[in-house]
PDB file of N, CA and C in Angstrom:
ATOM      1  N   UNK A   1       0.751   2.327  -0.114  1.00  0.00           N
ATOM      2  CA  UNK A   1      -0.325   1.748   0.668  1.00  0.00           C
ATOM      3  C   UNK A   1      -0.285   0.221   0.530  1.00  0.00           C
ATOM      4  N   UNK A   2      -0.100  -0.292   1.680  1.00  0.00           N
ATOM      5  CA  UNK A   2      -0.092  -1.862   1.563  1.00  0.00           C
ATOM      6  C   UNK A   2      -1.665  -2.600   1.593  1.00  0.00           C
ATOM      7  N   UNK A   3      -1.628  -3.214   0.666  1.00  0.00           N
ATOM      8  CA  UNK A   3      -2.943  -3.952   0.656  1.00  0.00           C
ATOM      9  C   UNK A   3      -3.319  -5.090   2.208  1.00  0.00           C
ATOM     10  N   UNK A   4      -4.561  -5.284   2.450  1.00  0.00           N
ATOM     11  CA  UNK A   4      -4.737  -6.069   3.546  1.00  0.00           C
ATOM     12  C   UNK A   4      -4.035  -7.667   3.464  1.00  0.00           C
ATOM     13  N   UNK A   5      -4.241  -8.236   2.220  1.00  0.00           N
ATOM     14  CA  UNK A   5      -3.825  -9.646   2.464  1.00  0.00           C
ATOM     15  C   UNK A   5      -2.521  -9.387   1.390  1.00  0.00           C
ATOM     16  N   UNK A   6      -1.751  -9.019   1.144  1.00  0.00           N
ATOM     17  CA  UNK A   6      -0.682  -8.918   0.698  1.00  0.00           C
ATOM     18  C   UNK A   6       0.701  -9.517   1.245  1.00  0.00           C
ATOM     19  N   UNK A   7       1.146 -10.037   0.514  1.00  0.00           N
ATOM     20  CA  UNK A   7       2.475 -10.661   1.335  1.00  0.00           C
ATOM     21  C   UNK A   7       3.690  -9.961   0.906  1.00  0.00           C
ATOM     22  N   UNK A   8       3.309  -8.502   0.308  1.00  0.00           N
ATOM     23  CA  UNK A   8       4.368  -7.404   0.052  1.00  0.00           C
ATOM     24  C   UNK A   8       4.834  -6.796   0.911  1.00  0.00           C
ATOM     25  N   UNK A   9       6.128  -5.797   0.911  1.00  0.00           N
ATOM     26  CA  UNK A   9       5.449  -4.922   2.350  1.00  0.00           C
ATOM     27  C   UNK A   9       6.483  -3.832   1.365  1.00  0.00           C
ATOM     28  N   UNK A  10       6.057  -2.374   1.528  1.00  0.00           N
ATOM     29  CA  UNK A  10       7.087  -1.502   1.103  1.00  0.00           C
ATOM     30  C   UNK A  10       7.942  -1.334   2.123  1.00  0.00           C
ATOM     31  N   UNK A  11       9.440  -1.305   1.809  1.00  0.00           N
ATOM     32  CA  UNK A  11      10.216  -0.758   2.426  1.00  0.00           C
ATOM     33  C   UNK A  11      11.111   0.657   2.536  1.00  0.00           C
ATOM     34  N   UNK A  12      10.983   1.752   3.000  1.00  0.00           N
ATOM     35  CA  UNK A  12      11.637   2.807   2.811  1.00  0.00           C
ATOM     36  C   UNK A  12      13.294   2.894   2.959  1.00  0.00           C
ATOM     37  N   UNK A  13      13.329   3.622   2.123  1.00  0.00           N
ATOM     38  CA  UNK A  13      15.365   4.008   1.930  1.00  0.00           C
ATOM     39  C   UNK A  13      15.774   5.002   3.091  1.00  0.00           C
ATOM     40  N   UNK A  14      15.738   4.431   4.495  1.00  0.00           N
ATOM     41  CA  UNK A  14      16.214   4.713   5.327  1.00  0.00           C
ATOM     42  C   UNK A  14      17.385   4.926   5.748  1.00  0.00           C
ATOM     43  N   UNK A  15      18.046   5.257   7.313  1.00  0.00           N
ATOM     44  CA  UNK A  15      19.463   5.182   7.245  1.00  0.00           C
ATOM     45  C   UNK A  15      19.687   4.324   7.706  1.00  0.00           C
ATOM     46  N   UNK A  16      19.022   3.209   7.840  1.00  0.00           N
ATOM     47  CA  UNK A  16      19.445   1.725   8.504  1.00  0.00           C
ATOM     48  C   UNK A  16      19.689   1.280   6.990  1.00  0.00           C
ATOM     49  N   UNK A  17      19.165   1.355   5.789  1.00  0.00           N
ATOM     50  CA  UNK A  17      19.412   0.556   4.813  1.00  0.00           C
ATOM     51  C   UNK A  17      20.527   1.435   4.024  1.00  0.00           C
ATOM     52  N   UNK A  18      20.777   2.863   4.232  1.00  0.00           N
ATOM     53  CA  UNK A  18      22.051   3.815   3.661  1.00  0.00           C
ATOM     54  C   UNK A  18      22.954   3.004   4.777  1.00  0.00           C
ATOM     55  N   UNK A  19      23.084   2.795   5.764  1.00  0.00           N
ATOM     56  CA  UNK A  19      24.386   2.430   7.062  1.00  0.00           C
ATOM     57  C   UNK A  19      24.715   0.869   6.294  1.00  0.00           C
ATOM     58  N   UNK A  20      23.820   0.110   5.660  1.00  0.00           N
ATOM     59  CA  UNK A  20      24.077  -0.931   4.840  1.00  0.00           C
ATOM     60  C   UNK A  20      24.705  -0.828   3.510  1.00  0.00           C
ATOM     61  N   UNK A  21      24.823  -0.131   3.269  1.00  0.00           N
ATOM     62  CA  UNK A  21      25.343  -0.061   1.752  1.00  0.00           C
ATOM     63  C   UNK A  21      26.671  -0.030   1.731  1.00  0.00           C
ATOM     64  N   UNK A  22      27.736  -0.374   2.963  1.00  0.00           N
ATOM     65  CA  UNK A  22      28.558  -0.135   2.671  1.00  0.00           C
ATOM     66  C   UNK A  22      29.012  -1.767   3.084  1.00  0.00           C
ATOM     67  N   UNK A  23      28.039  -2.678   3.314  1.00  0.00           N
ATOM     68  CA  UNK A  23      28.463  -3.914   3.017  1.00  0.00           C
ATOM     69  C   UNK A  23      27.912  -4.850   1.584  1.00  0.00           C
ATOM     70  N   UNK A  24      27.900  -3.737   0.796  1.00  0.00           N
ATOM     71  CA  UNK A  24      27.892  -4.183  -0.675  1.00  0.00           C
ATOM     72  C   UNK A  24      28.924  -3.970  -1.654  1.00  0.00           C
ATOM     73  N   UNK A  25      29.985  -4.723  -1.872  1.00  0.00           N
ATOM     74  CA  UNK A  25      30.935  -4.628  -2.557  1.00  0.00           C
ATOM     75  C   UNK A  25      30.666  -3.687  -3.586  1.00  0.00           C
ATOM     76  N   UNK A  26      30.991  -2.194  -4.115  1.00  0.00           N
ATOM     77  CA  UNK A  26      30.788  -1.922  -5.575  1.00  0.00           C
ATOM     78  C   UNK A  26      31.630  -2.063  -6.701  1.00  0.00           C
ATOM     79  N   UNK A  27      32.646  -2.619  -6.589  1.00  0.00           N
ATOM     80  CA  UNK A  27      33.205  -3.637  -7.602  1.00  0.00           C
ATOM     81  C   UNK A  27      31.982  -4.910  -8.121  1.00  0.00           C
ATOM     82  N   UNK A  28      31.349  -5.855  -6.965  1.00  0.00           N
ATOM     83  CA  UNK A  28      30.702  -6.472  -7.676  1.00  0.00           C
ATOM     84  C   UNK A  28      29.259  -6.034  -8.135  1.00  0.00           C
ATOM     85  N   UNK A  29      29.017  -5.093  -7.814  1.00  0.00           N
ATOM     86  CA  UNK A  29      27.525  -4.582  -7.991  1.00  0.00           C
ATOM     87  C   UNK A  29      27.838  -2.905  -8.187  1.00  0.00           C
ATOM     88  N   UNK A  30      28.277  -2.108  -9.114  1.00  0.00           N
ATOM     89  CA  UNK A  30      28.587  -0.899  -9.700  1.00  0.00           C
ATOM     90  C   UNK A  30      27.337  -0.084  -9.366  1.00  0.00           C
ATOM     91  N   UNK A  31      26.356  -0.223 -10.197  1.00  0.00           N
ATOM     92  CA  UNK A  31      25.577   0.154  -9.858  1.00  0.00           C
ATOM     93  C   UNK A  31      24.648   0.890  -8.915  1.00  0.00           C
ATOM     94  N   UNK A  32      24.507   2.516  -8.354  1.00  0.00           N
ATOM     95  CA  UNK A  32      24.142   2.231  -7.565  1.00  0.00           C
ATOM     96  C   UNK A  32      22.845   1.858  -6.932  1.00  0.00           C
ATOM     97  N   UNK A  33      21.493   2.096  -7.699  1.00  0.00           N
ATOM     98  CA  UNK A  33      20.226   1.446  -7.966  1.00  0.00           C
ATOM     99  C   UNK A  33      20.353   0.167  -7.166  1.00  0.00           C
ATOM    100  N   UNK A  34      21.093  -0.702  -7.892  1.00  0.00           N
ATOM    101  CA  UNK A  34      20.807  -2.440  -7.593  1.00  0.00           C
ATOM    102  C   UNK A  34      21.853  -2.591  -6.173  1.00  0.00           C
ATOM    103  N   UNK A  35      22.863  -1.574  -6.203  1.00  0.00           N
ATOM    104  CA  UNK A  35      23.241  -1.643  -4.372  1.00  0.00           C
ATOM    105  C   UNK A  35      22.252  -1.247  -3.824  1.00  0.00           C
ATOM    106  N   UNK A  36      21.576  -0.580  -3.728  1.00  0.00           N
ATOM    107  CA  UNK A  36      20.124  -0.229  -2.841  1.00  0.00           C
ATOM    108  C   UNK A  36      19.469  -1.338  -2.586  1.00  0.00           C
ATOM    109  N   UNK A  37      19.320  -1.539  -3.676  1.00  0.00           N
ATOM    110  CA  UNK A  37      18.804  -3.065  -3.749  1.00  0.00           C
ATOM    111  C   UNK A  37      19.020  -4.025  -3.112  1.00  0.00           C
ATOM    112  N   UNK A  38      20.356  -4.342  -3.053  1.00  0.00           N
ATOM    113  CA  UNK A  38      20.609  -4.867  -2.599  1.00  0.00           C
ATOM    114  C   UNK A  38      21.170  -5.253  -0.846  1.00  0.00           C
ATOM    115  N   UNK A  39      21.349  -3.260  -0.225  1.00  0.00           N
ATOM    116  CA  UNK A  39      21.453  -3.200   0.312  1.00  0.00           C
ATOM    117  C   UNK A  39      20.227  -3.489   1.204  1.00  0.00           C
ATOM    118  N   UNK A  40      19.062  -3.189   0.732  1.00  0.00           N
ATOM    119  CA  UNK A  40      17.747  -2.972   1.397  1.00  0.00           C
ATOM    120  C   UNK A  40      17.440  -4.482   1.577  1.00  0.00           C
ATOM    121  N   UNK A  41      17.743  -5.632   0.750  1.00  0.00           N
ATOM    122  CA  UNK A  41      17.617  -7.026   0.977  1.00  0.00           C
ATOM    123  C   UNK A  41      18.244  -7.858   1.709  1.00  0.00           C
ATOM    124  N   UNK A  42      19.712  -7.068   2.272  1.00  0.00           N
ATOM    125  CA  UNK A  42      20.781  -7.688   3.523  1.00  0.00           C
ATOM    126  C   UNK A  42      20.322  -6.820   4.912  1.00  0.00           C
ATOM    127  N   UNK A  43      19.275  -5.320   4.634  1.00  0.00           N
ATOM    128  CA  UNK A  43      19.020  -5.141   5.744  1.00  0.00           C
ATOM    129  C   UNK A  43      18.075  -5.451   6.733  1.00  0.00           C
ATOM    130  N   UNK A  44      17.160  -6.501   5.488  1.00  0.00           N
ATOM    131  CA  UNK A  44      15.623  -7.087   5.763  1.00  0.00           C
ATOM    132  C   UNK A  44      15.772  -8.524   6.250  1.00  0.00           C
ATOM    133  N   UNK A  45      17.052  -8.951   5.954  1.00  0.00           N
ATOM    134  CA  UNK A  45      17.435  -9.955   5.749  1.00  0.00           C
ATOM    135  C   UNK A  45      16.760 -11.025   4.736  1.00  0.00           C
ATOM    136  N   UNK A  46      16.615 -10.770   3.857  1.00  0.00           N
ATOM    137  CA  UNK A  46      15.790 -11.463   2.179  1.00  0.00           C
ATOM    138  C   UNK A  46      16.673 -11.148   1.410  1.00  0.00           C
ATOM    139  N   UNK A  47      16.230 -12.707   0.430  1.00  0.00           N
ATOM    140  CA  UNK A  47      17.352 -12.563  -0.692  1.00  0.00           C
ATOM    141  C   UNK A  47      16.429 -12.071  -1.622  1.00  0.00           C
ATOM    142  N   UNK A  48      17.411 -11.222  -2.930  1.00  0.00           N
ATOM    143  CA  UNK A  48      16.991 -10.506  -3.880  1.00  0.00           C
ATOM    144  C   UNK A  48      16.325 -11.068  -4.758  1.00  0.00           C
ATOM    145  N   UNK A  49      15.332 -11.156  -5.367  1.00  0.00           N
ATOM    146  CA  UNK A  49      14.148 -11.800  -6.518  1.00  0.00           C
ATOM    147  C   UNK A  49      14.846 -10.392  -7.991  1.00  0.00           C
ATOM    148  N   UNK A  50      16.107 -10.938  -8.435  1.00  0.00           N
ATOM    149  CA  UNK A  50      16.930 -10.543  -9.810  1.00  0.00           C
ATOM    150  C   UNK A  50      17.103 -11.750 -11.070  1.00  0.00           C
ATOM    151  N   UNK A  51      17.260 -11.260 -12.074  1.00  0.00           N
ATOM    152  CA  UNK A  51      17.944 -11.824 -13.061  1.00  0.00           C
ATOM    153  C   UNK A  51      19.104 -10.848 -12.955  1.00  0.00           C
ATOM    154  N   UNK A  52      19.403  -9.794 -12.582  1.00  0.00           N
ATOM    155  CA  UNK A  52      20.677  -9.364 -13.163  1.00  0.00           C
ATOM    156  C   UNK A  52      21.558 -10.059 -12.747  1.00  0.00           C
ATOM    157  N   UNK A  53      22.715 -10.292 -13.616  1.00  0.00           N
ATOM    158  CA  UNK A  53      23.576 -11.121 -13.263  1.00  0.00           C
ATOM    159  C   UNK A  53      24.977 -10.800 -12.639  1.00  0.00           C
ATOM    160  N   UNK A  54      25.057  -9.114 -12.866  1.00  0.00           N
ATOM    161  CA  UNK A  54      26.219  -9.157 -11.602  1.00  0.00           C
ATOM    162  C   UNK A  54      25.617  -8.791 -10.200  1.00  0.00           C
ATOM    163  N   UNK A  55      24.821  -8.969  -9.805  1.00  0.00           N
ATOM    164  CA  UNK A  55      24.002  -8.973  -8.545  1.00  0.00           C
ATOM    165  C   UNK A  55      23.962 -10.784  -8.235  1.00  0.00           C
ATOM    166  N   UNK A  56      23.607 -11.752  -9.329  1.00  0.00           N
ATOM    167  CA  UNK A  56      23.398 -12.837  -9.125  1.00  0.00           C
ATOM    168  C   UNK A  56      25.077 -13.238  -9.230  1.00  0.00           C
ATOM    169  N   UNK A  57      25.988 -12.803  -9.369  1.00  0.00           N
ATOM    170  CA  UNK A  57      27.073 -13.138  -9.213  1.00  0.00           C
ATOM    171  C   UNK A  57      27.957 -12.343  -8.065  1.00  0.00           C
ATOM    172  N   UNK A  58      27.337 -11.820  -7.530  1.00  0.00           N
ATOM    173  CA  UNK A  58      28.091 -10.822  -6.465  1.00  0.00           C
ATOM    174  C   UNK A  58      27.655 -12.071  -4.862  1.00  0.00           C
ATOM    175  N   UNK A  59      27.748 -11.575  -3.848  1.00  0.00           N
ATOM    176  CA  UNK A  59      27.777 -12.413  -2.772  1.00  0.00           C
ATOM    177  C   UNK A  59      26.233 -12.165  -1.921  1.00  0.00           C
ATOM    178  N   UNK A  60      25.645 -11.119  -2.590  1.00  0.00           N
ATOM    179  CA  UNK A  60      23.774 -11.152  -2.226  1.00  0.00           C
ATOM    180  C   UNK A  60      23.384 -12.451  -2.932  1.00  0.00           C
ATOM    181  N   UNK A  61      22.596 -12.814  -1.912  1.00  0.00           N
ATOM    182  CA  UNK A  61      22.075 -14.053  -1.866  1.00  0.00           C
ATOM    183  C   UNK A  61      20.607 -13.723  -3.321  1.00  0.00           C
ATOM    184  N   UNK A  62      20.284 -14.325  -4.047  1.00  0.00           N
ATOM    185  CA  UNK A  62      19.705 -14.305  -5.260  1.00  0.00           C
ATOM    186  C   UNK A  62      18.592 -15.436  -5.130  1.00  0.00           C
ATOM    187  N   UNK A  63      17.382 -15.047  -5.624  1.00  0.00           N
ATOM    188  CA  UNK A  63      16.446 -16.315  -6.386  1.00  0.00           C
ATOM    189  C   UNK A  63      16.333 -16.073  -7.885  1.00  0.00           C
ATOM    190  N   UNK A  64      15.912 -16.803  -8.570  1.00  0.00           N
ATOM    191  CA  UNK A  64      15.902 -16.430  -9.810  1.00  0.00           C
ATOM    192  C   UNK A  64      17.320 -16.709 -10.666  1.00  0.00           C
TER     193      UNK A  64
END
């Protein structure tokens, strides 16, 4: 449930964000959790809010 003034938004693990996952290298991001992740942030087009660092070293765009 999204709150009214929230600047969150949930996003569901759809097949627009599964049809993305296959432009996530898994050499640089093994994982598959943080490919979701990451996939779901190249399909929103937003960069990922991580410290992990092979995500912050892979070619997803990172804050943090």
């Amino acid at each position: 449930m999204e709150e009214e003034n929230s600047v969150l938004i949930e996003i569901s693990l759809d097949k627009n964000v599964v049809k993305t996952l296959v432009r996530v290298d898994r050499k640089q991001i093994p994982d598959l959790p943080d490919r979701i992740i990451a996939a779901t942030a190249l399909y929103v087009q937003v960069p990922v809010i991580s410290k992990d660092r092979k995500i912050k070293l892979s070619d997803i765009q990172t804050i943090w």
